[in-house]
Structures are given as C-alpha cells and as structure tokens.
Protein backbone atom coordinates (compact mmCIF):
# COMPACT_ATOMS: atom_id res chain seq x y z
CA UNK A 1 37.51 -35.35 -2.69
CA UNK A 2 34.59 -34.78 -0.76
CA UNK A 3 35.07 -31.55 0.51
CA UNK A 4 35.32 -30.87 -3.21
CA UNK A 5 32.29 -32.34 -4.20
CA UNK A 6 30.26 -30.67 -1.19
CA UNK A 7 32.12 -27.02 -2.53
CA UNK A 8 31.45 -27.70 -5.97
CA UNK A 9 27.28 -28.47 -4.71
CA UNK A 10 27.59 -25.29 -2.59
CA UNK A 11 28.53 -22.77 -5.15
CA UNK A 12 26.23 -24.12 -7.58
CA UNK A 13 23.42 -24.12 -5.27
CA UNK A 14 24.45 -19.82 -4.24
CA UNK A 15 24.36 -19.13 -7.87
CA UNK A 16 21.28 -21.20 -8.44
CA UNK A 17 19.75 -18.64 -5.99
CA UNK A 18 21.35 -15.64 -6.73
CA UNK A 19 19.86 -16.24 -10.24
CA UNK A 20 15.86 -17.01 -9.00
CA UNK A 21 16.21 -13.74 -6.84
CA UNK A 22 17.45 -11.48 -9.65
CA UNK A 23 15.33 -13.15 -12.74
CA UNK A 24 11.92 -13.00 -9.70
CA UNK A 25 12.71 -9.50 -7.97
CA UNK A 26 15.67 -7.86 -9.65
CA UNK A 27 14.93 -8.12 -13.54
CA UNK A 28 10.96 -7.45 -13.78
CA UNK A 29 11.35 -4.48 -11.35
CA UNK A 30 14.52 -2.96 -13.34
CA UNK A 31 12.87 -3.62 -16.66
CA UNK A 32 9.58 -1.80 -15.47
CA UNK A 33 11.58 0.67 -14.29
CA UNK A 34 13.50 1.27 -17.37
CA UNK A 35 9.94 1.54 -19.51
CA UNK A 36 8.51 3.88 -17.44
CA UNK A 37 11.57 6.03 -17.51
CA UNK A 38 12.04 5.58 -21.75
CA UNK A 39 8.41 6.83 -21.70
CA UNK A 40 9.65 9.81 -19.78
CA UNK A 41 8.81 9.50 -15.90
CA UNK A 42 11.94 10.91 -13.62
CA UNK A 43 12.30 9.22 -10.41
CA UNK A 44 14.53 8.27 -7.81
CA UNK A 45 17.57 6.24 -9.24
CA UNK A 46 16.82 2.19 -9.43
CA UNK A 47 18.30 0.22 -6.26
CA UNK A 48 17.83 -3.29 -6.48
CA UNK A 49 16.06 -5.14 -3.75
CA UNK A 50 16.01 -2.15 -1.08
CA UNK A 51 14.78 0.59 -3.28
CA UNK A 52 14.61 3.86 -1.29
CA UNK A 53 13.64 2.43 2.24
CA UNK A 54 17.04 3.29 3.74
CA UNK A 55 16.04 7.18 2.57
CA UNK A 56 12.56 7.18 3.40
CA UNK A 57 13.74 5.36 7.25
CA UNK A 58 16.15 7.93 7.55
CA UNK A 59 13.59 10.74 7.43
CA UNK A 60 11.22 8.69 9.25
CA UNK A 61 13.65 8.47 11.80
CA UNK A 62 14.26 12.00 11.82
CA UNK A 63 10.27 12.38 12.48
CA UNK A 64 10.25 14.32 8.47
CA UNK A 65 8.37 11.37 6.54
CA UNK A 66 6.48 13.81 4.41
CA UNK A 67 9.47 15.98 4.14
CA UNK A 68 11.11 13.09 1.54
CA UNK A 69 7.72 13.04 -0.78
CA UNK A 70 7.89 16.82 -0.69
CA UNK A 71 11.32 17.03 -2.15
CA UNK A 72 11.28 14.39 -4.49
CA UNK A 73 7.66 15.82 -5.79
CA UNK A 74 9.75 19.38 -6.16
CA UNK A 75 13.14 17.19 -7.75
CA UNK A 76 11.12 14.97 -10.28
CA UNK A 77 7.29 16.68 -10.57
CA UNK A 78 4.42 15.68 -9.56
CA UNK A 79 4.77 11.68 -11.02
CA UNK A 80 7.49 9.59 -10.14
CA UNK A 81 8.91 6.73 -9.73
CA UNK A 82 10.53 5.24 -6.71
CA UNK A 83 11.57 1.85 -5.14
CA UNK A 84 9.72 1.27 -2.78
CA UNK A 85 11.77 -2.18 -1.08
CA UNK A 86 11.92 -4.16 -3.87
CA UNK A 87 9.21 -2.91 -6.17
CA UNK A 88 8.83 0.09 -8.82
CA UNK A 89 5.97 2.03 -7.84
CA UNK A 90 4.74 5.07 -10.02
CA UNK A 91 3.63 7.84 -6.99
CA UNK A 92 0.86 10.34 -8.66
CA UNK A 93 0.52 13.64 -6.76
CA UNK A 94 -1.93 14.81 -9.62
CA UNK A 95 -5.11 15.76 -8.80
CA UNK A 96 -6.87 15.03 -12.32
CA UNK A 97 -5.04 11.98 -12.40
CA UNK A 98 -5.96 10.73 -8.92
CA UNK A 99 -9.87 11.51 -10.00
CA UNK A 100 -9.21 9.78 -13.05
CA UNK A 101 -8.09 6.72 -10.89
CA UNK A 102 -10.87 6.79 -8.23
CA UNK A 103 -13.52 7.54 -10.27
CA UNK A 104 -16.79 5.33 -10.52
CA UNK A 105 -16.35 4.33 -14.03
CA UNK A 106 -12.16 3.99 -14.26
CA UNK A 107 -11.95 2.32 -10.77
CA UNK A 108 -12.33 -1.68 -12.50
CA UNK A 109 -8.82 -0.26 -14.76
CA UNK A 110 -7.46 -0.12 -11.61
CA UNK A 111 -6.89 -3.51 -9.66
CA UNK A 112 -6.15 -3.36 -5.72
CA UNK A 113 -3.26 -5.50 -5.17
CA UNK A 114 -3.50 -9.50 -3.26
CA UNK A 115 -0.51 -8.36 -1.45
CA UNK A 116 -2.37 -4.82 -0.01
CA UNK A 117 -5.49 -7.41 0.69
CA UNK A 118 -3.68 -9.98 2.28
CA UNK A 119 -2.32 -7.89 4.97
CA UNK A 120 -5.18 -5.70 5.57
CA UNK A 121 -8.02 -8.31 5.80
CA UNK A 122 -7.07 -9.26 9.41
CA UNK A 123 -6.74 -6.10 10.74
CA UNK A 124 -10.10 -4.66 9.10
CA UNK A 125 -11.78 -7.35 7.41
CA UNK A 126 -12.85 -8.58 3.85
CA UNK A 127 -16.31 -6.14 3.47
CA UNK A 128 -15.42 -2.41 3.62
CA UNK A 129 -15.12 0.44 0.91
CA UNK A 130 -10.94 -0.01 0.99
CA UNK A 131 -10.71 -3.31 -0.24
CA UNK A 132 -13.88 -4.39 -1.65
CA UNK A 133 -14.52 -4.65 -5.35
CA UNK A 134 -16.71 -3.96 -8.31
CA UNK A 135 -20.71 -4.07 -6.96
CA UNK A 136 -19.68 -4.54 -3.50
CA UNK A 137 -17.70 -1.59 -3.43
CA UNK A 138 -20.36 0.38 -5.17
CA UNK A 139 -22.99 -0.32 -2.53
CA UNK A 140 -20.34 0.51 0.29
CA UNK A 141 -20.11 4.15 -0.86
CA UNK A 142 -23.53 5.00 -1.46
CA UNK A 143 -23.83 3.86 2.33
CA UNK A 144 -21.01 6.00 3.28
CA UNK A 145 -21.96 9.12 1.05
CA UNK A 146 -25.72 9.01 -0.07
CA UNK A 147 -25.93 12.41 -0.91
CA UNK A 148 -24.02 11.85 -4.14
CA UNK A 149 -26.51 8.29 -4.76
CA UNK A 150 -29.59 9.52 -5.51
C-alpha cells in the first residue's frame, strides 16, 4: 500500500514537471516559431529544448562554425529562424535590416536581453557601448567615434 502511494506521488510529481517544462520552454518557443514561419520566415525545422546545438557543435567540432551559417543563409535566405538551445531566434544577415536595427533612432525598438547582460557584466562590466542603454550608450559612442558627433 505504500509503495503504491509513494508510485502514485512519483508519477504525478514527473508529469507535474514534464508539464512546467513544456508550458515554460516548449510551448512559447514552438508557438513563436510557428508565427514567424505563418508570416513567411524559412528556418531550420523546430527541435524542442536542444534546437540546433547538436548541428552547430558538430561543425564546431569539425573547426567549420561559419560553414553552418553559410549554408543555412544559402538553404533559407538571408533571415531565418533557428533554435538556438531552447529558444527561437530570428538570425538577420541583411545589411539594411541590420542598419535599421543599430541605428541611433531605432536602437530603443530594440531591447538587449537580461540574460546577454547577466553573463557579460562580470566579464566586462556594467558601463561600455555593448551593454549600456539609452543616454549612456549615446555618450559611449561619441567617445568611441567622434568624428560622426559633431
């Protein structure tokens, strides 16, 4: 009887989490996924929770990193989408586009992820042109590149 009360906990407590890691990571990423690809953006087929790291390792491995962008740019065009682990990330190899995204007046559209910041702070601080912000960042580049400031 109490083996079968401690299974009975057990399963429910594996499906418990099985459903928080597909409703947290699986779902949201799948769904985005499935918009951006309705709206037309190809990309690498959706794989849950790895995404395309095994590929991308694989060519790593092999010392042909770039190799992997290359042919998926020439497969799917120059925007895509692609799991990268467990997240959908749109990968713009579009010039216009990029200067559309890192341009002075579009660049507060853009946000620069907590996740990005988190790691990165330690290993080159909080103040810099990479992960600053709004004014801050402003001031950072005309330091860097006053010839464009004046």
């Amino acid at each position: 009887m109490a083996f079968q009360i401690f299974l009975y906990i057990f399963i429910n407590f594996i499906l418990i989490i099985i459903a928080i890691i597909y409703f947290k990571l699986i779902y949201p990423e799948k769904r985005l996924y499935d918009e951006f690809h309705a709206q037309g953006i190809k990309g690498a087929p959706f794989v849950p929770l790895i995404g395309q790291l095994p590929q991308i390792l694989r060519y790593r491995k092999a010392d042909m990193g770039l190799d992997y962008f290359q042919e998926l740019i020439r497969k799917h065009g120059n925007i895509f989408l692609m799991g990268f682990g467990p997240f959908t990330r749109i990968i713009v190899n579009e010039p216009d586009l990029l200067a559309d995204v890192f341009s002075r007046t579009n660049a507060l559209n853009y946000d620069k992820r907590s996740i990005i910041n988190d790691s990165l702070i330690p290993i080159i601080g909080r103040h810099n042109l990479l992960l600053s912000e709004g004014s801050e960042h402003e001031r950072a580049r005309r330091m860097i590149n006053p010839a464009f400031h004046h």
